[in-house]
Protein backbone atom coordinates (compact mmCIF):
# COMPACT_ATOMS: atom_id res chain seq x y z
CA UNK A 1 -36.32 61.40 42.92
CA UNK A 2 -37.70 62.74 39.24
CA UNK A 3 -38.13 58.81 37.94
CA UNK A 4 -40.84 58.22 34.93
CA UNK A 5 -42.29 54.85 36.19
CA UNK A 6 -45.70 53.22 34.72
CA UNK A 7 -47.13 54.35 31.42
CA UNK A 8 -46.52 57.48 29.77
CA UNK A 9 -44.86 59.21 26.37
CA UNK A 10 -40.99 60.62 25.69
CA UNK A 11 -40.69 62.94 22.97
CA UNK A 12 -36.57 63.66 21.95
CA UNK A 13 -35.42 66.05 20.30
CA UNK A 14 -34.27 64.37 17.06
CA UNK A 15 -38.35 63.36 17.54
CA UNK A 16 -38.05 59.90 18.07
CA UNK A 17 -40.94 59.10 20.35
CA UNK A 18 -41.61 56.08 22.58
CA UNK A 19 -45.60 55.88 24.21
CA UNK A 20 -45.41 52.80 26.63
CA UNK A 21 -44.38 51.14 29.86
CA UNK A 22 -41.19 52.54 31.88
CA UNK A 23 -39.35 51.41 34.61
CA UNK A 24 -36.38 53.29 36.53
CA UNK A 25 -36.44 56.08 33.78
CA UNK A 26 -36.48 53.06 31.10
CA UNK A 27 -38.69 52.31 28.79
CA UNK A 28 -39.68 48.49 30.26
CA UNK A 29 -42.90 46.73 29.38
CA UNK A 30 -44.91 46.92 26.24
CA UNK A 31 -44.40 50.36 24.22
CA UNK A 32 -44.21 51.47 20.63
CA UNK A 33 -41.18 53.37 19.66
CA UNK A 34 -40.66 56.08 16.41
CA UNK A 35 -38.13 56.95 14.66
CA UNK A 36 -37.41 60.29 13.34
CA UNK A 37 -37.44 58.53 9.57
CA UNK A 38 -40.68 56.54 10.30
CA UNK A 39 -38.96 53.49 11.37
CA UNK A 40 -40.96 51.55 14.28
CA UNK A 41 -40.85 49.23 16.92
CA UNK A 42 -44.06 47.48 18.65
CA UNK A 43 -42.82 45.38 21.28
CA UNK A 44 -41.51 44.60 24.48
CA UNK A 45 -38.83 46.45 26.43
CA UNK A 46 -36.11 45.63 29.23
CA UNK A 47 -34.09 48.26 30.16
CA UNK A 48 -34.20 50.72 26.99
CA UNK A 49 -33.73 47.41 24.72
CA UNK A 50 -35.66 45.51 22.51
CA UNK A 51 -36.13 42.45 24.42
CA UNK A 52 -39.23 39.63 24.53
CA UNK A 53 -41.20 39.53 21.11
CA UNK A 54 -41.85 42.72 18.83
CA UNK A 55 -42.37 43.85 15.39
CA UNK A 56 -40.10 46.23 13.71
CA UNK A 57 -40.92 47.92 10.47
CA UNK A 58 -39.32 49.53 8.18
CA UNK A 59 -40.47 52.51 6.33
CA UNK A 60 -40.62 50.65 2.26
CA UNK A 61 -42.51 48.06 4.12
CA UNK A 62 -40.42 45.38 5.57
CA UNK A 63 -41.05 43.89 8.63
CA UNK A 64 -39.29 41.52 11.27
CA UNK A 65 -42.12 39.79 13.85
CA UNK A 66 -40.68 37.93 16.52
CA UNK A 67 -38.41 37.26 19.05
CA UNK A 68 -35.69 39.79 20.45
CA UNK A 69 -32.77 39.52 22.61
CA UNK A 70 -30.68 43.13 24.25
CA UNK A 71 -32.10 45.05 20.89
CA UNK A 72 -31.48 42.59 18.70
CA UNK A 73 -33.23 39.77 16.49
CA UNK A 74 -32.90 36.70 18.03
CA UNK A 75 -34.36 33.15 18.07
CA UNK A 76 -38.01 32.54 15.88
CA UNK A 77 -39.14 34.90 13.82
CA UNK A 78 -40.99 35.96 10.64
CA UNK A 79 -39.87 38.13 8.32
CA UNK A 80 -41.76 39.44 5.26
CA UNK A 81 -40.63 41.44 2.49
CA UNK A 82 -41.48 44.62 0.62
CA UNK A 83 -43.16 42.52 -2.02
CA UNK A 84 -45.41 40.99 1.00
CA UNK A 85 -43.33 37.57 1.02
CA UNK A 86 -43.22 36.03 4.49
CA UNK A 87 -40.41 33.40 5.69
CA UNK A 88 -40.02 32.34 9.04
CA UNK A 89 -36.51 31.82 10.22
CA UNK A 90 -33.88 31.79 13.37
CA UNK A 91 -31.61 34.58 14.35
CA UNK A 92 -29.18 35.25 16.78
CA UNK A 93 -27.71 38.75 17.41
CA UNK A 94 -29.64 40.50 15.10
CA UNK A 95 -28.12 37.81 11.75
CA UNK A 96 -30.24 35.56 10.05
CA UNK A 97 -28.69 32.00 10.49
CA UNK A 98 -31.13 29.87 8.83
CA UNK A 99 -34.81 29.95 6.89
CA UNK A 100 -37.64 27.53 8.35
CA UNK A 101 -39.82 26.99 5.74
């Protein structure tokens, strides 16, 4: 069997590019994933998803730092604006139910 297991880097061909853990063919573990539009993800994996705590940034500067669930925001986290404003708050499946502070 041709399985990528342990640490290594995937290059597509739209050049998104994931350096990292993998399991089964799957990125699983810690790993850092780019976008093609410089969009990235620092995190944990399970099974190709976001899952366990990350940051995700966007390319004007936002950022989301904290808990994910099957590729998705969800429970604790802090988010901080383009401006550099930071709010902690809950999410579930990727929507924002409620600021903490």
């Amino acid at each position: 069997m041709n399985e990528i297991e342990g640490e290594g880097v995937y290059l597509w061909n739209d050049d998104k590019k994931y350096v990292g853990q993998w399991k089964q063919n799957k990125m699983h573990g810690n790993g850092h994933l780019t976008y093609p539009d410089g969009k990235q993800y620092i995190g944990d994996f399970r099974e190709d998803k976001r899952n366990g705590h990350g940051k995700f940034i966007w390319v004007d500067g936002r950022e989301y730092d904290g808990e994910w669930e099957n590729g998705k925001q969800n429970g604790e986290g802090y988010y901080t604006t383009r401006t550099g404003n930071r709010k902690k708050g809950i999410w579930q499946q990727g929507q924002r139910l409620k600021w903490l502070e």
